[in-house]
PDB file of N, CA and C in Angstrom:
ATOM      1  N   UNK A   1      43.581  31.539  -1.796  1.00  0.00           N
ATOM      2  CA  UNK A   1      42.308  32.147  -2.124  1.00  0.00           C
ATOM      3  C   UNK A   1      41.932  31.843  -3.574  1.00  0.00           C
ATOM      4  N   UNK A   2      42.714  32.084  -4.230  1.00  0.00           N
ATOM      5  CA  UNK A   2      42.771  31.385  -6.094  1.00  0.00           C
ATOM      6  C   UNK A   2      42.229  29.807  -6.196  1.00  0.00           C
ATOM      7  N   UNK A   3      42.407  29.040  -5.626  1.00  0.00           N
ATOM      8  CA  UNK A   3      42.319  27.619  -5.367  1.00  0.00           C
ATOM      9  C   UNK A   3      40.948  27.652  -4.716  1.00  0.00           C
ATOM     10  N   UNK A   4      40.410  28.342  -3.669  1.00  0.00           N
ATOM     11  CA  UNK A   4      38.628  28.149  -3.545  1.00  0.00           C
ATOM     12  C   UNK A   4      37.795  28.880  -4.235  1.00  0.00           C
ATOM     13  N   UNK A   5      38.280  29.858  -4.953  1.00  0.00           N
ATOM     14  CA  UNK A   5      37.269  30.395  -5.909  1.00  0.00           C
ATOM     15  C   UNK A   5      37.387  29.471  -7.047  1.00  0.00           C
ATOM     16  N   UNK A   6      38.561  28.587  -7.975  1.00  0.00           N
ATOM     17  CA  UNK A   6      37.966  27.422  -8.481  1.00  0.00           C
ATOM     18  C   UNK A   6      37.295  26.837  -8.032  1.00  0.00           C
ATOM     19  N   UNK A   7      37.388  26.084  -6.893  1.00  0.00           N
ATOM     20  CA  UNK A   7      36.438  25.021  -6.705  1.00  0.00           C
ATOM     21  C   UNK A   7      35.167  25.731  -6.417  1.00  0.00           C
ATOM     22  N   UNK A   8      34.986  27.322  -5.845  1.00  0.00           N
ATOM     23  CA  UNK A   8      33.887  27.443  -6.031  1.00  0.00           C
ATOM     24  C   UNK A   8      33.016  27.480  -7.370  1.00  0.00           C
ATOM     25  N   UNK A   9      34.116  27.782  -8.580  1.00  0.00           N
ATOM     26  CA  UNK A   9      33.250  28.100  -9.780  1.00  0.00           C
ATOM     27  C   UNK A   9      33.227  26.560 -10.630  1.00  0.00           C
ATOM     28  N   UNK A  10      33.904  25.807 -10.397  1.00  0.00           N
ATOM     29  CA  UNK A  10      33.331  24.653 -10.864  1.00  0.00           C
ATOM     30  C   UNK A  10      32.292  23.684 -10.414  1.00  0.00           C
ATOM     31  N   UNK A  11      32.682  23.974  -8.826  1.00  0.00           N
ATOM     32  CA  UNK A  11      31.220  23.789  -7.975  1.00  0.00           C
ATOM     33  C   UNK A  11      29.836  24.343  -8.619  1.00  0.00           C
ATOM     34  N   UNK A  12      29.531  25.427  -9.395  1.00  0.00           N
ATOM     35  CA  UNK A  12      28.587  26.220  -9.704  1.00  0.00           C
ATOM     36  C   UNK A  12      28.176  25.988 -11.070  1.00  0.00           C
ATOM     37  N   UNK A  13      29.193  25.290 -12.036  1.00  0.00           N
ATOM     38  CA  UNK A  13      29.459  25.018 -13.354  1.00  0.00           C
ATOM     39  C   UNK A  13      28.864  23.777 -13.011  1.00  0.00           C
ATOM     40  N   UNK A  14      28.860  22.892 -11.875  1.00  0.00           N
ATOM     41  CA  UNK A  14      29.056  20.911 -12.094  1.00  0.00           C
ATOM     42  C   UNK A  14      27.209  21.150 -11.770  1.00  0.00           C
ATOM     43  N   UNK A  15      26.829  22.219 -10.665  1.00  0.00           N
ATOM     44  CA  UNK A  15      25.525  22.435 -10.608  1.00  0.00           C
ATOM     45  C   UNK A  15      24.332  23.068 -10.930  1.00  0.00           C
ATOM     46  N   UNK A  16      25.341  24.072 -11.831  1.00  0.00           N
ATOM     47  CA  UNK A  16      24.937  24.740 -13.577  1.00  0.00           C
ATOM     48  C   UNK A  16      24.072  23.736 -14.660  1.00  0.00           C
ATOM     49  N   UNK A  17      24.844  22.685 -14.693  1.00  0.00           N
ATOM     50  CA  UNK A  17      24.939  21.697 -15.706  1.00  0.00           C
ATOM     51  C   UNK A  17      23.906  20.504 -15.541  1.00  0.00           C
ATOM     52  N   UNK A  18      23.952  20.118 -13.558  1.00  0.00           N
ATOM     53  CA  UNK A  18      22.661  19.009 -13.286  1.00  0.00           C
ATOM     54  C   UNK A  18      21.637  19.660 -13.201  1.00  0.00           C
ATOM     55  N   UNK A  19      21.198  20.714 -13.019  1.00  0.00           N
ATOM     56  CA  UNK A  19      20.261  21.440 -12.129  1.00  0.00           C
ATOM     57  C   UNK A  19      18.914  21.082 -13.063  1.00  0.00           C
ATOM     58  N   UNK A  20      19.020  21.230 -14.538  1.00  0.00           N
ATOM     59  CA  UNK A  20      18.135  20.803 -15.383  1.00  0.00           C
ATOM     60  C   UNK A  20      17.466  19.315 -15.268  1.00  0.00           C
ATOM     61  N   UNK A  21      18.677  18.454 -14.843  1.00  0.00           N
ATOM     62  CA  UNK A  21      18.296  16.763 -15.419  1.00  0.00           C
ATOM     63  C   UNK A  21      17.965  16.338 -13.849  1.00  0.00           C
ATOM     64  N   UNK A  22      18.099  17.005 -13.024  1.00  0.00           N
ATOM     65  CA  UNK A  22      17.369  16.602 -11.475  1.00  0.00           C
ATOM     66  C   UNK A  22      16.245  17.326 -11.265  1.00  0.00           C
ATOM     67  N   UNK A  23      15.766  18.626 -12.303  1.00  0.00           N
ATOM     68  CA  UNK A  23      14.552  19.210 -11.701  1.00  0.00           C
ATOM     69  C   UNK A  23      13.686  17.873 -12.829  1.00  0.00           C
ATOM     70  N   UNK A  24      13.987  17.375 -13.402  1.00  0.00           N
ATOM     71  CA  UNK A  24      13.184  16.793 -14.672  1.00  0.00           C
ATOM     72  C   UNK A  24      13.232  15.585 -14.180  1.00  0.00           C
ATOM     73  N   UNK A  25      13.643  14.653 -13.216  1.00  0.00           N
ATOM     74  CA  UNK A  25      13.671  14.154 -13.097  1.00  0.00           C
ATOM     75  C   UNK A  25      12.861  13.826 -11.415  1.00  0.00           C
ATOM     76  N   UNK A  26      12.921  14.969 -10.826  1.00  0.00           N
ATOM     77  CA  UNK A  26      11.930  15.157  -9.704  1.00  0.00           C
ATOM     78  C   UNK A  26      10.444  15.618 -10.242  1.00  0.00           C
ATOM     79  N   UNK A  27      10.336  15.847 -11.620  1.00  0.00           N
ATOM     80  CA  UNK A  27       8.992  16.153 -12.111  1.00  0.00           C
ATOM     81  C   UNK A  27       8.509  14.573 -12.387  1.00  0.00           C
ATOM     82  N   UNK A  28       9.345  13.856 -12.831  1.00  0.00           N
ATOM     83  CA  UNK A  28       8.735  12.467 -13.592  1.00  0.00           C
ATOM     84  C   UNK A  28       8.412  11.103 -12.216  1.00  0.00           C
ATOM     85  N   UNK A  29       9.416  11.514 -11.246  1.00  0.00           N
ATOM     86  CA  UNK A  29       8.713  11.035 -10.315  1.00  0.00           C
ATOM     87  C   UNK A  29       7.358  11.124  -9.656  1.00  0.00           C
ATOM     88  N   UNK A  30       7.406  12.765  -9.665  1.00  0.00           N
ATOM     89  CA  UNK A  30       6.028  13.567  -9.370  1.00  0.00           C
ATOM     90  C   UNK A  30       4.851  12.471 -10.295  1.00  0.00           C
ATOM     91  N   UNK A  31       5.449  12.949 -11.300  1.00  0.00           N
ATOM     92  CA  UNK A  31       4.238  12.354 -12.657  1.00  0.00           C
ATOM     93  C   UNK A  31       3.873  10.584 -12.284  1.00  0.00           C
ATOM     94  N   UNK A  32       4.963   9.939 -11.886  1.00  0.00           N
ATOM     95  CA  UNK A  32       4.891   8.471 -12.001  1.00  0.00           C
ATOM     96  C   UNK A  32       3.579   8.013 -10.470  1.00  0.00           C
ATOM     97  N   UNK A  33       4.318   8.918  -9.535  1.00  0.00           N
ATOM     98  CA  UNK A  33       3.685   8.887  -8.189  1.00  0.00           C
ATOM     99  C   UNK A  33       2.008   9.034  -8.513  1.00  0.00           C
ATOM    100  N   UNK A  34       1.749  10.417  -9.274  1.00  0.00           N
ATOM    101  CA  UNK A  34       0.818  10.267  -9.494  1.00  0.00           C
ATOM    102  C   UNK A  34      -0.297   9.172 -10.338  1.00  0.00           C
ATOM    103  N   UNK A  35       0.595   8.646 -11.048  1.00  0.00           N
ATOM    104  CA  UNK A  35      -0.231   7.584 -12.581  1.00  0.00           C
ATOM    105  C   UNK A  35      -0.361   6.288 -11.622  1.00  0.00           C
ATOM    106  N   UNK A  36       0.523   6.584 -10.711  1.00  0.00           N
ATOM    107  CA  UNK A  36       0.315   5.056  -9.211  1.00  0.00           C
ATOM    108  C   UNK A  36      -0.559   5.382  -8.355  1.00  0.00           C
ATOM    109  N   UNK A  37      -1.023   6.009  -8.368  1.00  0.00           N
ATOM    110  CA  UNK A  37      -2.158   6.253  -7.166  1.00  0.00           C
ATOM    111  C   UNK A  37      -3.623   6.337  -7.749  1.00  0.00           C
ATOM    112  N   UNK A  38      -3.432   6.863  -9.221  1.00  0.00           N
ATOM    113  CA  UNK A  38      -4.667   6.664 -10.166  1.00  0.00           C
ATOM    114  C   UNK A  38      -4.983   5.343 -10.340  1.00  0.00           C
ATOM    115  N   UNK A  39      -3.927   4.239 -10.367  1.00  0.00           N
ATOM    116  CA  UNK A  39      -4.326   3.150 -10.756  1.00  0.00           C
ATOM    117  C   UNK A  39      -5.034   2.352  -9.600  1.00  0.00           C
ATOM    118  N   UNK A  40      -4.247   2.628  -8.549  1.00  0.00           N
ATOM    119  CA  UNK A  40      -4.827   2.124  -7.293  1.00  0.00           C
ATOM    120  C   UNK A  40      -6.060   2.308  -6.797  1.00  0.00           C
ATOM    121  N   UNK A  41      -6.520   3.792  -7.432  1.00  0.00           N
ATOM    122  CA  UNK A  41      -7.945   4.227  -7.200  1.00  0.00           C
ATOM    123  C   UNK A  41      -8.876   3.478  -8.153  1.00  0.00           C
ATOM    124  N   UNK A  42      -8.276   3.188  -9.264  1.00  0.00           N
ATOM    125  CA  UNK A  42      -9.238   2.856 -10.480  1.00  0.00           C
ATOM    126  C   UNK A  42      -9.407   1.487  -9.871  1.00  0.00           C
ATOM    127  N   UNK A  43      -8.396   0.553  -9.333  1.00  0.00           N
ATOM    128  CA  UNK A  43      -8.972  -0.664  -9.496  1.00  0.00           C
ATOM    129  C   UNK A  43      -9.799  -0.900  -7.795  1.00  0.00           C
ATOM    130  N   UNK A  44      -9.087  -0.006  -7.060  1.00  0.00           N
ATOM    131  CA  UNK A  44     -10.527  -0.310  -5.896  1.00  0.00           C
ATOM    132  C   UNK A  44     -11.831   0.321  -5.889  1.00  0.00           C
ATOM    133  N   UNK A  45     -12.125   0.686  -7.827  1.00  0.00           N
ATOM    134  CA  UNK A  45     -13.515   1.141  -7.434  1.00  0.00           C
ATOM    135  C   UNK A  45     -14.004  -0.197  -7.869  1.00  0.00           C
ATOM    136  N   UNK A  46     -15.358  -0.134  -7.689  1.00  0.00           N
ATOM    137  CA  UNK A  46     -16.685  -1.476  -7.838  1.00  0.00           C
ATOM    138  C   UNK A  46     -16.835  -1.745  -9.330  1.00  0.00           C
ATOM    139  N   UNK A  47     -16.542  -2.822  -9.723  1.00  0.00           N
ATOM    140  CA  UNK A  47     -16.540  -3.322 -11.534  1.00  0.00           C
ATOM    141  C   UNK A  47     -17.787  -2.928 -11.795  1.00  0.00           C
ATOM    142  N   UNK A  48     -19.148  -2.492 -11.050  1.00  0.00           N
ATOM    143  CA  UNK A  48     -20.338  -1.880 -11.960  1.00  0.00           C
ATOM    144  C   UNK A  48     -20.179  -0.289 -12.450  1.00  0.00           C
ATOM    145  N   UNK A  49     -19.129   0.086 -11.057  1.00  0.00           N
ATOM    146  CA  UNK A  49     -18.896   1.816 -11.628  1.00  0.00           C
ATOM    147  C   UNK A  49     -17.930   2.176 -12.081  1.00  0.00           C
ATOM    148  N   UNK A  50     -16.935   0.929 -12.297  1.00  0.00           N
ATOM    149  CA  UNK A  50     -15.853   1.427 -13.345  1.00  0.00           C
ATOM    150  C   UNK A  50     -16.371   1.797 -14.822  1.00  0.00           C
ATOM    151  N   UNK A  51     -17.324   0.975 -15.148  1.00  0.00           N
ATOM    152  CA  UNK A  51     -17.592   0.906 -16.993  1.00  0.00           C
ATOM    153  C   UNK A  51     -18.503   2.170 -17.157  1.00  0.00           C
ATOM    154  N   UNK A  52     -18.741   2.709 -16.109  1.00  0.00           N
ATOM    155  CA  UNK A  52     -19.754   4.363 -15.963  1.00  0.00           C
ATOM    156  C   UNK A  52     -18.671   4.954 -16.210  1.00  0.00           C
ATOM    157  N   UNK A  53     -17.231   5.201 -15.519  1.00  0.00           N
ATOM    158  CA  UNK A  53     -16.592   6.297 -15.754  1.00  0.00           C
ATOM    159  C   UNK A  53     -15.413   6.530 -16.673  1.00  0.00           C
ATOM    160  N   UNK A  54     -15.814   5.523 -17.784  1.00  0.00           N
ATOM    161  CA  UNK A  54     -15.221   5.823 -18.755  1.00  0.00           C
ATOM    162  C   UNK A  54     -15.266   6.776 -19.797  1.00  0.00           C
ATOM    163  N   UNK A  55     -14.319   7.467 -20.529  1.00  0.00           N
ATOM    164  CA  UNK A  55     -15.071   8.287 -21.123  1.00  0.00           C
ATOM    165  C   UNK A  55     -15.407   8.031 -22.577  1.00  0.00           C
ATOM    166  N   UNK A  56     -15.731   8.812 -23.364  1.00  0.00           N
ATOM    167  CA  UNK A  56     -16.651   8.444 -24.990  1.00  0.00           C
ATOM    168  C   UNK A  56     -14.867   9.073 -25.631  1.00  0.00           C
ATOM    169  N   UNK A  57     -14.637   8.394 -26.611  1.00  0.00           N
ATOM    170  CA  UNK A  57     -13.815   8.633 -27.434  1.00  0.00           C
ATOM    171  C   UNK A  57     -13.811   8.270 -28.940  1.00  0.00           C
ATOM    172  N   UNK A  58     -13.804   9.680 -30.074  1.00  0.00           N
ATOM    173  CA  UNK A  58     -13.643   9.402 -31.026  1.00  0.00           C
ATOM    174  C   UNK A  58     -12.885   9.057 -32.203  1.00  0.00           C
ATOM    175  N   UNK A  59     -12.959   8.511 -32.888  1.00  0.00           N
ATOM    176  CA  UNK A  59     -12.030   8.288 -34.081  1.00  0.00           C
ATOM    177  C   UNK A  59     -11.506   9.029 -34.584  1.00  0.00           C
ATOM    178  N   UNK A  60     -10.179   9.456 -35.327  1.00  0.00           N
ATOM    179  CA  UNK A  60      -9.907  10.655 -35.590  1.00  0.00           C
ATOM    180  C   UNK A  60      -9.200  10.414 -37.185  1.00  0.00           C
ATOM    181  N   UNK A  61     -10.001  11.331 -37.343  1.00  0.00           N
ATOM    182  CA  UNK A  61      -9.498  11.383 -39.506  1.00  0.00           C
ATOM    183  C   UNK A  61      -8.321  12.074 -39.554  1.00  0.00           C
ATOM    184  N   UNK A  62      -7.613  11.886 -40.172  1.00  0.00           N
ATOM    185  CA  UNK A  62      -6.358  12.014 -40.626  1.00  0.00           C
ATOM    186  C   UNK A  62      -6.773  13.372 -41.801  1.00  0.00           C
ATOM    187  N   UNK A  63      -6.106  14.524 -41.469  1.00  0.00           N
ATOM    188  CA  UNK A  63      -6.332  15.550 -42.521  1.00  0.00           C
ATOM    189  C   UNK A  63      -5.916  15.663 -43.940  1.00  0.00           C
ATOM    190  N   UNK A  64      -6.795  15.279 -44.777  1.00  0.00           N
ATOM    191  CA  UNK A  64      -6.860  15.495 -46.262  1.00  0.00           C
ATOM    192  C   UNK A  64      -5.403  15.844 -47.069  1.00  0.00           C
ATOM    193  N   UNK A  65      -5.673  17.495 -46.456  1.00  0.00           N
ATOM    194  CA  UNK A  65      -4.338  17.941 -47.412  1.00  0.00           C
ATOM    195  C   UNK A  65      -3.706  18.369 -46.704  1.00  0.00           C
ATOM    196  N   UNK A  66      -2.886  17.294 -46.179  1.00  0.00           N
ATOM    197  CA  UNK A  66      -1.770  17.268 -45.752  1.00  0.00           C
ATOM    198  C   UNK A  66      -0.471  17.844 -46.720  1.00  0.00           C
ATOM    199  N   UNK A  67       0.506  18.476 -45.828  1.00  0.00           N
ATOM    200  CA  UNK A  67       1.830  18.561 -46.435  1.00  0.00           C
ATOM    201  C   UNK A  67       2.839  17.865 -46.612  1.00  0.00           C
ATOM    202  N   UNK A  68       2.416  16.749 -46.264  1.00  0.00           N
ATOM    203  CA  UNK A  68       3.485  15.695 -46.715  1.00  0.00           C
ATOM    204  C   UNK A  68       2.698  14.867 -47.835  1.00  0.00           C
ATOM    205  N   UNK A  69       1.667  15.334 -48.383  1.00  0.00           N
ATOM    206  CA  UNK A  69       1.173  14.559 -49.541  1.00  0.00           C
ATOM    207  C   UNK A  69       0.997  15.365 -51.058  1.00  0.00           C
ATOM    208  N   UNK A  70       1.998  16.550 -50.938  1.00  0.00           N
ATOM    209  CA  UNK A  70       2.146  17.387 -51.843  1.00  0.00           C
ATOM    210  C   UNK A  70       2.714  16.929 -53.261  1.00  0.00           C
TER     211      UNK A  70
END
């Protein structure tokens, strides 16, 4: 009985330990799946209504007084 409650608690320790780097890693698939299906959409739309749905983007100034310029 001593001998399966180790293996149960290292069992619990080995899946203690992945449980983080497989949920993060079933998120980035999530994420990738998605950035692949965006692309697939983007390029079977029509080259006159792609350049419509772009969006406006501005330049961005770099803040003055900064703390690393102390």
């Amino acid at each position: 009985m001593n001998t399966f409650l180790s293996y149960l608690v290292i069992a619990a320790l080995f899946i203690l330990v992945l449980l983080p780097a497989l949920v993060g890693l079933a998120r980035e698939r999530h994420i990738d799946r998605q950035l692949r299906d965006a692309e697939r959409r983007r390029r079977a739309q029509p080259p006159e209504a792609a350049g419509a749905a772009l969006p406006v983007t501005a330049t961005r100034r770099p803040y003055l007084r900064s703390w690393a310029r102390v």
